[in-house]
Structures are given as structure tokens and as C-alpha cells.
C-alpha atoms as a PDB file:
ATOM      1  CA  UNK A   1      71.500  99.276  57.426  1.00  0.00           C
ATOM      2  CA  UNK A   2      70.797  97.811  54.090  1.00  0.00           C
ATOM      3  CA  UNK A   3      70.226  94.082  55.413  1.00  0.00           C
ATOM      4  CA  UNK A   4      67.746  95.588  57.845  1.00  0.00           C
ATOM      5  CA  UNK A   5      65.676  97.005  55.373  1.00  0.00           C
ATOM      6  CA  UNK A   6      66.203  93.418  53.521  1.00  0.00           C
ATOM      7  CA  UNK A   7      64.987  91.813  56.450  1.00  0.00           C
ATOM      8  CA  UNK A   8      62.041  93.621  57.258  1.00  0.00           C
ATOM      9  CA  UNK A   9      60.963  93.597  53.363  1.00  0.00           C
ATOM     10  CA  UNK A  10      61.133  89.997  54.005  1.00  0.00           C
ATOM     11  CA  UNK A  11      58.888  89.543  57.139  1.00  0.00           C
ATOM     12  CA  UNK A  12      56.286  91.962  55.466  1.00  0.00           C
ATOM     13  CA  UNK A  13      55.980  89.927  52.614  1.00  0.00           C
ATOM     14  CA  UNK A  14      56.004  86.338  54.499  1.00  0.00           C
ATOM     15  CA  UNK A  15      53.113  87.508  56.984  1.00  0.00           C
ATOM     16  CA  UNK A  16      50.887  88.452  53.935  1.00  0.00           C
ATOM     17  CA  UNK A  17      51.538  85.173  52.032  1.00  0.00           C
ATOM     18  CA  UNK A  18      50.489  83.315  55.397  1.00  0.00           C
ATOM     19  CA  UNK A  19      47.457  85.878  55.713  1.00  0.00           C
ATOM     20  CA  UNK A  20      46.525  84.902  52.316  1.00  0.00           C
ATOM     21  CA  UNK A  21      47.149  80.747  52.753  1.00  0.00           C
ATOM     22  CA  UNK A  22      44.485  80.430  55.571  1.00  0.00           C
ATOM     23  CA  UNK A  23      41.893  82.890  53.984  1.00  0.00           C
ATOM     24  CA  UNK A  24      39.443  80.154  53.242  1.00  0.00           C
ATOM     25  CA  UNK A  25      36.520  80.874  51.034  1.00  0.00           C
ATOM     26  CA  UNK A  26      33.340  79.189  52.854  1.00  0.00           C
ATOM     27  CA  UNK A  27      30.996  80.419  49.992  1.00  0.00           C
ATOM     28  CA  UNK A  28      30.884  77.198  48.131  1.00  0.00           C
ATOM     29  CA  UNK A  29      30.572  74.931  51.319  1.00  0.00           C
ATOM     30  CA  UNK A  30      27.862  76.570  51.770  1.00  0.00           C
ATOM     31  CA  UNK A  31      25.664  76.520  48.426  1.00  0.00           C
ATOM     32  CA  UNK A  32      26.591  72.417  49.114  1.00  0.00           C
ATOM     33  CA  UNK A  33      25.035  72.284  52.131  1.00  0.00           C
ATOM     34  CA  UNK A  34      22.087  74.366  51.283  1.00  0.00           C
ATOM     35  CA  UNK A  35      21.473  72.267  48.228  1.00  0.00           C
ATOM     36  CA  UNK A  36      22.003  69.028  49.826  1.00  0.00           C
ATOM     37  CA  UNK A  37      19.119  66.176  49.484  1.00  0.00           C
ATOM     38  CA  UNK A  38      20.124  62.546  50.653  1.00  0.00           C
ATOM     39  CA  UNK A  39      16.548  61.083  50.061  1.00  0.00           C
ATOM     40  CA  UNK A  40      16.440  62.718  46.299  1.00  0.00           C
ATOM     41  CA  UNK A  41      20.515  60.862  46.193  1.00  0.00           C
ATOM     42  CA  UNK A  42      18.766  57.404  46.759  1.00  0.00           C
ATOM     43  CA  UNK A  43      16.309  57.532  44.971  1.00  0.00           C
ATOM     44  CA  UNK A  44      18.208  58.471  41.731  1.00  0.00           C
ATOM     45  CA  UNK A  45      20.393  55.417  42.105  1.00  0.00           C
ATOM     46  CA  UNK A  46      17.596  53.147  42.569  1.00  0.00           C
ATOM     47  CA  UNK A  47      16.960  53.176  38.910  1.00  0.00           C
ATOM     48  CA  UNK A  48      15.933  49.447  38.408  1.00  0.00           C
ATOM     49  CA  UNK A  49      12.173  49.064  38.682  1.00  0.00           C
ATOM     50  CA  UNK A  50      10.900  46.308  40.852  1.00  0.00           C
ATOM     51  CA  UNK A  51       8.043  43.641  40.135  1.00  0.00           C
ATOM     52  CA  UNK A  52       4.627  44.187  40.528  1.00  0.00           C
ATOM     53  CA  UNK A  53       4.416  42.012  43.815  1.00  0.00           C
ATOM     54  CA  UNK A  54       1.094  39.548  43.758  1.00  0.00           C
ATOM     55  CA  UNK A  55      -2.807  41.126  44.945  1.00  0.00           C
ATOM     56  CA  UNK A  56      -2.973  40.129  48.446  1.00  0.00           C
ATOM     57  CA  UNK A  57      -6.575  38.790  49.336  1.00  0.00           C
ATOM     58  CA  UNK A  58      -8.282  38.585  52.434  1.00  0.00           C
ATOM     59  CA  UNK A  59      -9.013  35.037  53.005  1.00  0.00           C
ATOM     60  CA  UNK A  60     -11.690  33.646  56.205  1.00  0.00           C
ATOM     61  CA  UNK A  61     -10.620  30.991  57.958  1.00  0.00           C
ATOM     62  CA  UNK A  62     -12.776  29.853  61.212  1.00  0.00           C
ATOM     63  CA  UNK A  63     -10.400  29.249  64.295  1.00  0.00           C
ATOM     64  CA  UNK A  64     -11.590  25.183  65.752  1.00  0.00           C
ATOM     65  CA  UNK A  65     -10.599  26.344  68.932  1.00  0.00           C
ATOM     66  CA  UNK A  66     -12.690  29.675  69.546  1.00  0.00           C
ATOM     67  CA  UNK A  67     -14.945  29.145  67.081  1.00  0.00           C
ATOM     68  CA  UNK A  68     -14.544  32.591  65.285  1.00  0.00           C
ATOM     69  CA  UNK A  69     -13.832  33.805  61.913  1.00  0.00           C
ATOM     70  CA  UNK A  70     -10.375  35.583  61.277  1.00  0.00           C
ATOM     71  CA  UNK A  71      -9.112  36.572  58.332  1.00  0.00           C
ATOM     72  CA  UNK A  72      -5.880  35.427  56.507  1.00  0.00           C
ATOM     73  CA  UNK A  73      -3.826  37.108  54.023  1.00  0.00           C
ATOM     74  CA  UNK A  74      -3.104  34.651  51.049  1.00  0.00           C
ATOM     75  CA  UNK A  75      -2.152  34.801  47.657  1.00  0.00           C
ATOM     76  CA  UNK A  76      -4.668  32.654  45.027  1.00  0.00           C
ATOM     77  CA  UNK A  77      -2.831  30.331  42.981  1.00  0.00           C
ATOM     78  CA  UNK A  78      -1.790  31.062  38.855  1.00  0.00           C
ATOM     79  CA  UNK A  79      -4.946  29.963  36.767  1.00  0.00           C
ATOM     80  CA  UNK A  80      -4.242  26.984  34.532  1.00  0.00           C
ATOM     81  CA  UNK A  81      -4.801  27.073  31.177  1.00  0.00           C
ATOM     82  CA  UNK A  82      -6.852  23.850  30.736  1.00  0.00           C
ATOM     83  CA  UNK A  83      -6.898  24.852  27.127  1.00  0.00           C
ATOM     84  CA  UNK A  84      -8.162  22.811  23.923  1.00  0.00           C
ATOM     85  CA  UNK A  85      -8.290  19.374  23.149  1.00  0.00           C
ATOM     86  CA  UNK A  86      -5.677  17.956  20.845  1.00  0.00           C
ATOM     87  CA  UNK A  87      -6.190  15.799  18.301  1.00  0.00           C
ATOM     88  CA  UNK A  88      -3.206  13.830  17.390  1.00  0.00           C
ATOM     89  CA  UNK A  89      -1.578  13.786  14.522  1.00  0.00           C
ATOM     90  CA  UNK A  90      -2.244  10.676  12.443  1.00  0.00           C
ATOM     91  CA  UNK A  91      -5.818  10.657  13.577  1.00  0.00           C
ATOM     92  CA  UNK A  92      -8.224   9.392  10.916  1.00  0.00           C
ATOM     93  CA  UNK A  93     -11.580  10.377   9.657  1.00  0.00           C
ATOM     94  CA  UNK A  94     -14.498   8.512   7.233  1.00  0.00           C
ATOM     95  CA  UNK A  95     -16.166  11.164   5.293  1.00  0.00           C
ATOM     96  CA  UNK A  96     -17.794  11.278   2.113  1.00  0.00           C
ATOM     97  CA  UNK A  97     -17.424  13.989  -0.565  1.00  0.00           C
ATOM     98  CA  UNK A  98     -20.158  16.639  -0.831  1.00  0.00           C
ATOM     99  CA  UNK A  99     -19.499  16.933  -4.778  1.00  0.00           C
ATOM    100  CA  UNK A 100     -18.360  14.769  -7.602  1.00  0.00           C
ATOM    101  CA  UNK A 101     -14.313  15.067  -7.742  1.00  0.00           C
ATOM    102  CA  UNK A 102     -12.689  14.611 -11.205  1.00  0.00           C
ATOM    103  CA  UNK A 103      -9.228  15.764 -13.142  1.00  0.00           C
ATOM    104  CA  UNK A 104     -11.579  18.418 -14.173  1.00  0.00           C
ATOM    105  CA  UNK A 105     -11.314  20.233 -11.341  1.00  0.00           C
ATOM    106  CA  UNK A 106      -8.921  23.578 -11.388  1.00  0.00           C
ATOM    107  CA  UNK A 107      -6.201  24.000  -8.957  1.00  0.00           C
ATOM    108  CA  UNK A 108      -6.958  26.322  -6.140  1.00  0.00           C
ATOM    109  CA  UNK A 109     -10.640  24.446  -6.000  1.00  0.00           C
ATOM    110  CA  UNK A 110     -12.762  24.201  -3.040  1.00  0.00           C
ATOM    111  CA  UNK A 111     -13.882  20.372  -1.867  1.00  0.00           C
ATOM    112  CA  UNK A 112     -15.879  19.574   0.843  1.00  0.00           C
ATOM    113  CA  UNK A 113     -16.269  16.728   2.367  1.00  0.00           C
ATOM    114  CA  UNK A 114     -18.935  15.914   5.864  1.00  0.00           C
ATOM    115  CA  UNK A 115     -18.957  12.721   8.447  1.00  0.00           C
ATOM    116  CA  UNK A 116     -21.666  10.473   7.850  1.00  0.00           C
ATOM    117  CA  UNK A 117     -21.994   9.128  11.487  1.00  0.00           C
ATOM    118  CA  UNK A 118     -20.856  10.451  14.897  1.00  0.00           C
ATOM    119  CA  UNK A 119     -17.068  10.127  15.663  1.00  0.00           C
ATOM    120  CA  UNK A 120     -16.563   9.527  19.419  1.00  0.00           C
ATOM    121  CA  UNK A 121     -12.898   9.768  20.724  1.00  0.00           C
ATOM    122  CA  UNK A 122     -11.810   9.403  24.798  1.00  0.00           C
ATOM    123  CA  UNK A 123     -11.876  13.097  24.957  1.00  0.00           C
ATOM    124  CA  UNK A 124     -14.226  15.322  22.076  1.00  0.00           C
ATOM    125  CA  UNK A 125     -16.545  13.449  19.823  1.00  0.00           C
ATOM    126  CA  UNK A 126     -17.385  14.979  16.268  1.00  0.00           C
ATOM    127  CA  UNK A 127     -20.696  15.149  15.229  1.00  0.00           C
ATOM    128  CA  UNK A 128     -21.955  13.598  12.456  1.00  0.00           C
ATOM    129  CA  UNK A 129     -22.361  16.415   8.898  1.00  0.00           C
ATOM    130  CA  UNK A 130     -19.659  17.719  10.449  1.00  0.00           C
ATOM    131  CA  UNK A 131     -17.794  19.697   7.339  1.00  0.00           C
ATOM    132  CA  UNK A 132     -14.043  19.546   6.104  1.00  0.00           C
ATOM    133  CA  UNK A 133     -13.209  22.042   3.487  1.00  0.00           C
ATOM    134  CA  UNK A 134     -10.223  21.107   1.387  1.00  0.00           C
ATOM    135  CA  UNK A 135      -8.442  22.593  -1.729  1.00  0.00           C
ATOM    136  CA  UNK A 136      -7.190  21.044  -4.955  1.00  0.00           C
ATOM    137  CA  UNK A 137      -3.547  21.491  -4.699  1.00  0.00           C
ATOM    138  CA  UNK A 138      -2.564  19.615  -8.365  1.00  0.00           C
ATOM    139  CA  UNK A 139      -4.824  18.336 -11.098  1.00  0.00           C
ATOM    140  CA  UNK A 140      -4.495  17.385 -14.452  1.00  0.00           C
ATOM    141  CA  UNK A 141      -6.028  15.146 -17.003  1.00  0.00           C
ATOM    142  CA  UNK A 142      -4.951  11.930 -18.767  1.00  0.00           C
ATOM    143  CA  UNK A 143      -1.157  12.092 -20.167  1.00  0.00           C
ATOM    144  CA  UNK A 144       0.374   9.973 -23.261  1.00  0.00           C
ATOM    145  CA  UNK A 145       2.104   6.746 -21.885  1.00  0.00           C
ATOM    146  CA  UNK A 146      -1.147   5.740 -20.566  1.00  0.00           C
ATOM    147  CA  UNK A 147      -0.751   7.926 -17.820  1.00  0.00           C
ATOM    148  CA  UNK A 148      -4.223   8.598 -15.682  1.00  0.00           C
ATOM    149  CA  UNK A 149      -5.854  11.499 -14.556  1.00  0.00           C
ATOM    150  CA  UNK A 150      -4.759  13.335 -11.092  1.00  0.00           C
ATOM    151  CA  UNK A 151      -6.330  15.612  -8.122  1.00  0.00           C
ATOM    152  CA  UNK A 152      -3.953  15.961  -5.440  1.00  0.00           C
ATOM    153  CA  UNK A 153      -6.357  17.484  -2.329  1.00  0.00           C
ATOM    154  CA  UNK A 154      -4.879  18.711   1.090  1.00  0.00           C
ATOM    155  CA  UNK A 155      -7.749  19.459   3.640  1.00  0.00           C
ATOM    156  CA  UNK A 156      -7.427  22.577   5.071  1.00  0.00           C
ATOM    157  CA  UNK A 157     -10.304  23.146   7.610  1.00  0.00           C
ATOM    158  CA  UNK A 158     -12.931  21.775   9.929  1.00  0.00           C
ATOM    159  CA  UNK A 159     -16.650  23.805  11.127  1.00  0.00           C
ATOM    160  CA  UNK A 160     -16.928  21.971  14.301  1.00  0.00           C
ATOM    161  CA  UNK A 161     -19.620  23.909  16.628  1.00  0.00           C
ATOM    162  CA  UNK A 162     -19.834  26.803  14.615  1.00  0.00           C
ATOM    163  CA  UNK A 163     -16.280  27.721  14.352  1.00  0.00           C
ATOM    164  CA  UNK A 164     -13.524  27.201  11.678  1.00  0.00           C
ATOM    165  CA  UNK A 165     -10.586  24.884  12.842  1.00  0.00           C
ATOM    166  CA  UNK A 166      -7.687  24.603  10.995  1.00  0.00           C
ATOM    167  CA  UNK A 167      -6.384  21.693   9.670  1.00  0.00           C
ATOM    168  CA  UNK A 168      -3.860  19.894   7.823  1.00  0.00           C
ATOM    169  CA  UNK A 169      -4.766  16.538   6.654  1.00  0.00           C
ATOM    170  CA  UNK A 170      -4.486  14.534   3.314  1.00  0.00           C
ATOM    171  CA  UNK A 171      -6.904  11.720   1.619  1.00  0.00           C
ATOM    172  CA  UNK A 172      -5.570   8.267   2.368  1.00  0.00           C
ATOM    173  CA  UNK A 173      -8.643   6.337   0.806  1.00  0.00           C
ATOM    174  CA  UNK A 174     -10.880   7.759  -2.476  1.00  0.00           C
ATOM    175  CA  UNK A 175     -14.096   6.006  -3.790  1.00  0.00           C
ATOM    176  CA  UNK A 176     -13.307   3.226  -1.050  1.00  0.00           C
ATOM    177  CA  UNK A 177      -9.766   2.615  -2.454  1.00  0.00           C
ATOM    178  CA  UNK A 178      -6.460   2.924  -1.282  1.00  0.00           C
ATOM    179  CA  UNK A 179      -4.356   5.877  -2.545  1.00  0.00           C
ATOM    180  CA  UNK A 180      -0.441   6.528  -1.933  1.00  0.00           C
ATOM    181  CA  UNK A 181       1.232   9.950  -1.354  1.00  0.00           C
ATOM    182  CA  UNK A 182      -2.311  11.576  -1.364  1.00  0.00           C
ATOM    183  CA  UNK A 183      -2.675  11.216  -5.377  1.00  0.00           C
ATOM    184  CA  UNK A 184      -6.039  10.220  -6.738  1.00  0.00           C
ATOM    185  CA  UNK A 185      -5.173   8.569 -10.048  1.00  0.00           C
ATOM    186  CA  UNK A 186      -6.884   7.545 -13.100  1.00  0.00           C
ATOM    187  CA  UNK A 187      -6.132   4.137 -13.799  1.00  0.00           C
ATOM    188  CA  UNK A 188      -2.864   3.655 -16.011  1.00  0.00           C
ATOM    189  CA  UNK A 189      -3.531   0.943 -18.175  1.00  0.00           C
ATOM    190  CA  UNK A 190      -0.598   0.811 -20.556  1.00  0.00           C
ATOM    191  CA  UNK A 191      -0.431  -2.944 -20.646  1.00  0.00           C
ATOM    192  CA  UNK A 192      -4.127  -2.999 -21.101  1.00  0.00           C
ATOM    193  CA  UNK A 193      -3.891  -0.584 -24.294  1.00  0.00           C
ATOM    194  CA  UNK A 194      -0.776  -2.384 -25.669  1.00  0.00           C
ATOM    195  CA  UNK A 195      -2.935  -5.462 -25.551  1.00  0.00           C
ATOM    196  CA  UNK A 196      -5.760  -4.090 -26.780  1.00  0.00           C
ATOM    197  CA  UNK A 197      -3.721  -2.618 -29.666  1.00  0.00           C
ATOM    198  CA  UNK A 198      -2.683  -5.592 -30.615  1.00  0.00           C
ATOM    199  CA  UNK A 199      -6.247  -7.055 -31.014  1.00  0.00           C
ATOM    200  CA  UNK A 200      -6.357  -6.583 -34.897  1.00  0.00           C
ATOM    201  CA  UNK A 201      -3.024  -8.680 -35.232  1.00  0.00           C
ATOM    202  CA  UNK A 202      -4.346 -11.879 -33.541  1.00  0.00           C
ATOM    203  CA  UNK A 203      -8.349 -11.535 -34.848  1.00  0.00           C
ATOM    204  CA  UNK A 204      -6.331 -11.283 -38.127  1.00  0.00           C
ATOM    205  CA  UNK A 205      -3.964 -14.410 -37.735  1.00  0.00           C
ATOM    206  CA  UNK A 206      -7.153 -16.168 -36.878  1.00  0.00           C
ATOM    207  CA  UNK A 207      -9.003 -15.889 -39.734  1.00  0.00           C
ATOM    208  CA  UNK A 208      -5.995 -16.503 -41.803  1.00  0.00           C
ATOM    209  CA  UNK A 209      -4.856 -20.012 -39.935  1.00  0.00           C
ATOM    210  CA  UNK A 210      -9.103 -20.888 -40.561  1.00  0.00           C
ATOM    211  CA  UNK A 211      -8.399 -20.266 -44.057  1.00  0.00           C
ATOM    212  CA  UNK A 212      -5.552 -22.302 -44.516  1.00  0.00           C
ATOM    213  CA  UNK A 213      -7.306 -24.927 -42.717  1.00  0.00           C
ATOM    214  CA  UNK A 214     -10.150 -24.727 -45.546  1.00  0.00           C
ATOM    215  CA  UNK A 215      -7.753 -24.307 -48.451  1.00  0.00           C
ATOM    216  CA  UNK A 216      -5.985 -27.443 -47.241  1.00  0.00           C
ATOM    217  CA  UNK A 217      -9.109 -29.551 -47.076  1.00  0.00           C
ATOM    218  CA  UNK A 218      -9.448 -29.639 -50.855  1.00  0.00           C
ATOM    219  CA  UNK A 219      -6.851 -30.753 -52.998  1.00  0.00           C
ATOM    220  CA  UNK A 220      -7.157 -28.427 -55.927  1.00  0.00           C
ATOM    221  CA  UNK A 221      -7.214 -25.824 -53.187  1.00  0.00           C
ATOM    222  CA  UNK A 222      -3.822 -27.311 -51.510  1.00  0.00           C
ATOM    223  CA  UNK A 223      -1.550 -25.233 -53.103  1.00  0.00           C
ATOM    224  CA  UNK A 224      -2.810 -21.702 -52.045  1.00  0.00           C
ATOM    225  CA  UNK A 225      -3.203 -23.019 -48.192  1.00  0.00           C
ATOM    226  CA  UNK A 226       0.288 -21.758 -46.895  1.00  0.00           C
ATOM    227  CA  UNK A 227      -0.081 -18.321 -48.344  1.00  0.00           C
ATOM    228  CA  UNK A 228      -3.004 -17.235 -45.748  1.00  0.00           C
ATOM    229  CA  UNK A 229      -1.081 -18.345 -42.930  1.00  0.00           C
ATOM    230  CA  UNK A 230       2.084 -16.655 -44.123  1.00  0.00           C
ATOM    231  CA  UNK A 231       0.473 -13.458 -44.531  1.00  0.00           C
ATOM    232  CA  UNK A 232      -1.087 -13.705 -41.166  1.00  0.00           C
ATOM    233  CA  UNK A 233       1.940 -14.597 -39.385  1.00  0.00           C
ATOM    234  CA  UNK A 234       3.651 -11.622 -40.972  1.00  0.00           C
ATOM    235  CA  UNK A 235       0.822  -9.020 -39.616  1.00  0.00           C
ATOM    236  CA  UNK A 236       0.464 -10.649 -35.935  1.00  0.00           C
ATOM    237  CA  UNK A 237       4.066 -10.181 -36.023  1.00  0.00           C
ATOM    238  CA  UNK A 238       4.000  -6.506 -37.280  1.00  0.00           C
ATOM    239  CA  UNK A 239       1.121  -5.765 -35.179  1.00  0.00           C
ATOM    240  CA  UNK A 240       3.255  -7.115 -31.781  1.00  0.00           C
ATOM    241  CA  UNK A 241       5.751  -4.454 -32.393  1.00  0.00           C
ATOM    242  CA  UNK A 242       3.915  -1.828 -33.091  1.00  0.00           C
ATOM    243  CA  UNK A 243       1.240  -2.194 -30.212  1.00  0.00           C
ATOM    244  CA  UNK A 244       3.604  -0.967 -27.615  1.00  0.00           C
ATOM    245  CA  UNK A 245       4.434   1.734 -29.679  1.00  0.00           C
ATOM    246  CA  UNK A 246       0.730   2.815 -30.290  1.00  0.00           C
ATOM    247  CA  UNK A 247       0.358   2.041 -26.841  1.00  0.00           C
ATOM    248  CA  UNK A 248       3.022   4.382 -25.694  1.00  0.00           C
ATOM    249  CA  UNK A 249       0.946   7.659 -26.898  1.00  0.00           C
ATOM    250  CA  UNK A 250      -2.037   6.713 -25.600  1.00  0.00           C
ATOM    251  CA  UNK A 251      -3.922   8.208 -22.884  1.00  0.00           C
ATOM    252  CA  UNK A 252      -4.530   6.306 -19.226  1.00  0.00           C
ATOM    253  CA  UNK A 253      -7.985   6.573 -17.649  1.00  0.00           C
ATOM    254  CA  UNK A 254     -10.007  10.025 -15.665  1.00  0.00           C
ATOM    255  CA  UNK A 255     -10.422  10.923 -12.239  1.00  0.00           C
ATOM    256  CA  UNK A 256     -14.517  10.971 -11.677  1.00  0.00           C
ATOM    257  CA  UNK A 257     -15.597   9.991  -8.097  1.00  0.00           C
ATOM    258  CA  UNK A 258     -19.334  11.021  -8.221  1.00  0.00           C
ATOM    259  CA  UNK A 259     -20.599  12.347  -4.832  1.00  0.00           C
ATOM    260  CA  UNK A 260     -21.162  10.354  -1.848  1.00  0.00           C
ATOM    261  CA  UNK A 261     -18.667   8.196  -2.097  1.00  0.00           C
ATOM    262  CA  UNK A 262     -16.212   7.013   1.008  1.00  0.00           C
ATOM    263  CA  UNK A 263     -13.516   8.588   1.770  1.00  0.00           C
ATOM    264  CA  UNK A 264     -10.722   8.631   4.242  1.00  0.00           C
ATOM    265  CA  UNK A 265      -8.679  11.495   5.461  1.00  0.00           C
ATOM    266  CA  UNK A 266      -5.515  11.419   7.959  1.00  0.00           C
ATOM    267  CA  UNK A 267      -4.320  14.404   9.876  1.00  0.00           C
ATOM    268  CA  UNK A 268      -0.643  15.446   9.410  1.00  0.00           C
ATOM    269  CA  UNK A 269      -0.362  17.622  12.469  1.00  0.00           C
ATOM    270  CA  UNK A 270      -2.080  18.398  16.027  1.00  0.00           C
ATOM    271  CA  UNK A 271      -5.293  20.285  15.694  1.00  0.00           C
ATOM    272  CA  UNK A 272      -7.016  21.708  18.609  1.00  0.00           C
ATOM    273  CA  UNK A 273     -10.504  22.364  19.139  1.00  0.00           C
ATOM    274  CA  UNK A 274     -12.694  23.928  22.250  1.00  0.00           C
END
């Protein structure tokens, strides 16, 4: 009796677990379905944004055979950028300065300089009063050791047509001379000053050997002959060493170009121009 109320406590409980095991719950199938969107699924993985694709023009073209116009889809070609003209580096001008240019002149000054005549290249020509504006970039006056005066200038622009172009170009030739590492220099004329210090030495030794000479034309004069030519042996000797010494703090010679004069400038890069 007891296993049969076992048994059928058993099957009661075994039909409800099956009841319970295929009791799906369609609810959330379907919200899914409901709420579905394939088109809005591509389109939010196609994140990456494609190019711009080229204007498509409408192009005539006459047909040989009937004789009648029909139209063509093409794309026009990229414009070129003909651009400006270059002017090489290394490419030389003859000016002449608009102002006088000495060691005087401040750093941070203004120079200009214009072309006398026409410059005509293979491809642009410059006109001729055609302006290049440069700047003092170093300066100073004479200097002990016979050192000269200096003006460094760097050009730093061109007015061609109206407009400003830049440039960077140095002065190879100044008053119709040829200058090194763009320095205009006042002469330095150490040897001449050492020379020129020793002037009083020799004019002195002269007179001196003349006087000897007379002394030793008389006799009662003979005896006093070798002390004038002692005495100015002794000074031109005195004066020898010294003269490089004087010469040594001694200033060289100034910068002063006056205006109108030739130059020549030399570009150190490309420059472009219209």
C-alpha cells in the first residue's frame, strides 16, 4: 500500500516537471521580431565614409557616321599648377645702391639697391629700377691692428610688378670690387701704417748721414763727422722696432661707398615670381 502511494507521488511530480520543461515563453521572440531592422543593421556597420567620386560632365561629341551630336559622360582632367617662375639659386644681379653705404650704418638698417638696365633671362626678364631692399646684418667701424671698417648686408626682398618677393641673396661685388664671405671691408693697411710709422726714423738717418758727409769734408770738422751718423743709426734702429708696435694700435681704413656705385648681388636660394 505504501509503495503505491510512493509511486503515484512520483508520477504526479514527473508529469509537472515535464509540463513545466516545454512551457516556452514566446514573449521575447517576439519583441525581436517586432523590433527587427536589417537595412538600419547595414548601415551601422558601414561606418567608413567613402570618397567624394569625381563631377561627371556632359561632354558633345558628333557621331562621323550619322552626323549627329550625342553626348558623352567624361571626367575633365586635374588642373596643373603651371605655377611661378624660378629663379635659380646662384643667379646674379648688377645693381647700384640707392644711398651712400658706410660702417656708419646701424645694424637692423634698411639698403636699397635698383637695376640700372633691363635683365632678360630664357623665362622672366626684370625690368630695369627694379628695387631690392636689403638689411645691415653687422657693422662696425675701424678696429686697432689696422683693422677696417665692416657692413655685412643680406638682401632680403625684391618689388617686381608691384608685389614684394622674397629673397635671400648676398653682395658679391661693392664699389666695382670683389668682396669674400659678403663683408664689405675698409682697407687694412697695417703694413702701410708700420711703414709709415717708421717715416721719422729714415727722414732722420738721412739728414744725419748728409751731415756727416759735410762734417767730413773739412778737416777741422773731421772729428765730429761719426757722431751724426751714430746717432742716426741708433734712432732708425729704435724707430724700426717700435713702428710695428705703433702700428699694431692703429686703426685700418672706413667703409664709404657713395651712391650709385656698382654692385653685384648673388641669390642663395630659389625665388619665385608670377
Amino acid at each position: 500500500m505504501l509503495k503505491n502511494v510512493f509511486f503515484t507521488l512520483f508520477l504526479i511530480h514527473f508529469v509537472t516537471l515535464s509540463c513545466h520543461a516545454f512551457d516556452l515563453d514566446m514573449t521575447v521572440d517576439d519583441e525581436i521580431r517586432k523590433n527587427y531592422n536589417p537595412t538600419k543593421l547595414i548601415k551601422d556597420t558601414n561606418t567608413e565614409e567613402l570618397p567624394e567620386l569625381p563631377d561627371i560632365l556632359q561632354k558633345e561629341v558628333k557621331n562621323t557616321q550619322s552626323n549627329q551630336i550625342v553626348k558623352q559622360s567624361y571626367t575633365p582632367p586635374p588642373v596643373q599648377n603651371i605655377g611661378s617662375v624660378k629663379i635659380k639659386d646662384g643667379t646674379s644681379f648688377n645693381v647700384v645702391n640707392s644711398s651712400k653705404i658706410s660702417d656708419w650704418l646701424s645694424k637692423g638698417t634698411t639698403v636699397k639697391f635698383t637695376t640700372k638696365n633691363a635683365i632678360q633671362k630664357k623665362n622672366y626678364t626684370i625690368p630695369a629700377g627694379t628695387v631690392f631692399s636689403g638689411e645691415v646684418l653687422e657693422s662696425h667701424r675701424p678696429q686697432i691692428t689696422c683693422n677696417g671698417g665692416l657692413v655685412v648686408i643680406r638682401i632680403r626682398s625684391m618689388i617686381y610688378k608691384g608685389r614684394t618677393i622674397p629673397l635671400n641673396a648676398y653682395v658679391t661685388r661693392a664699389d666695382s670690387k670683389k668682396i669674400f664671405l659678403n663683408n664689405i671691408k675698409g682697407e687694412r693697411n697695417y703694413l702701410k701704417t708700420m711703414w709709415k710709422k717708421g717715416n721719422w726714423g729714415r727722414t732722420l738717418f738721412g739728414r744725419m748721414l748728409n751731415l756727416t758727409v759735410s762734417l767730413g769734408g773739412d778737416g777741422a770738422t773731421l772729428l765730429l763727422s761719426p757722431f751724426p751718423f751714430a746717432y742716426g743709426t741708433i734712432c732708425l734702429g729704435v724707430n724700426t722696432l717700435v713702428s710695428p708696435i705703433t702700428a699694431f694700435f692703429s686703426k685700418g681704413g672706413h667703409v664709404s661707398i657713395p651712391a650709385g656705385s656698382d654692385f653685384r648681388i648673388k641669390l642663395l636660394d630659389d625665388a619665385y615670381i608670377d
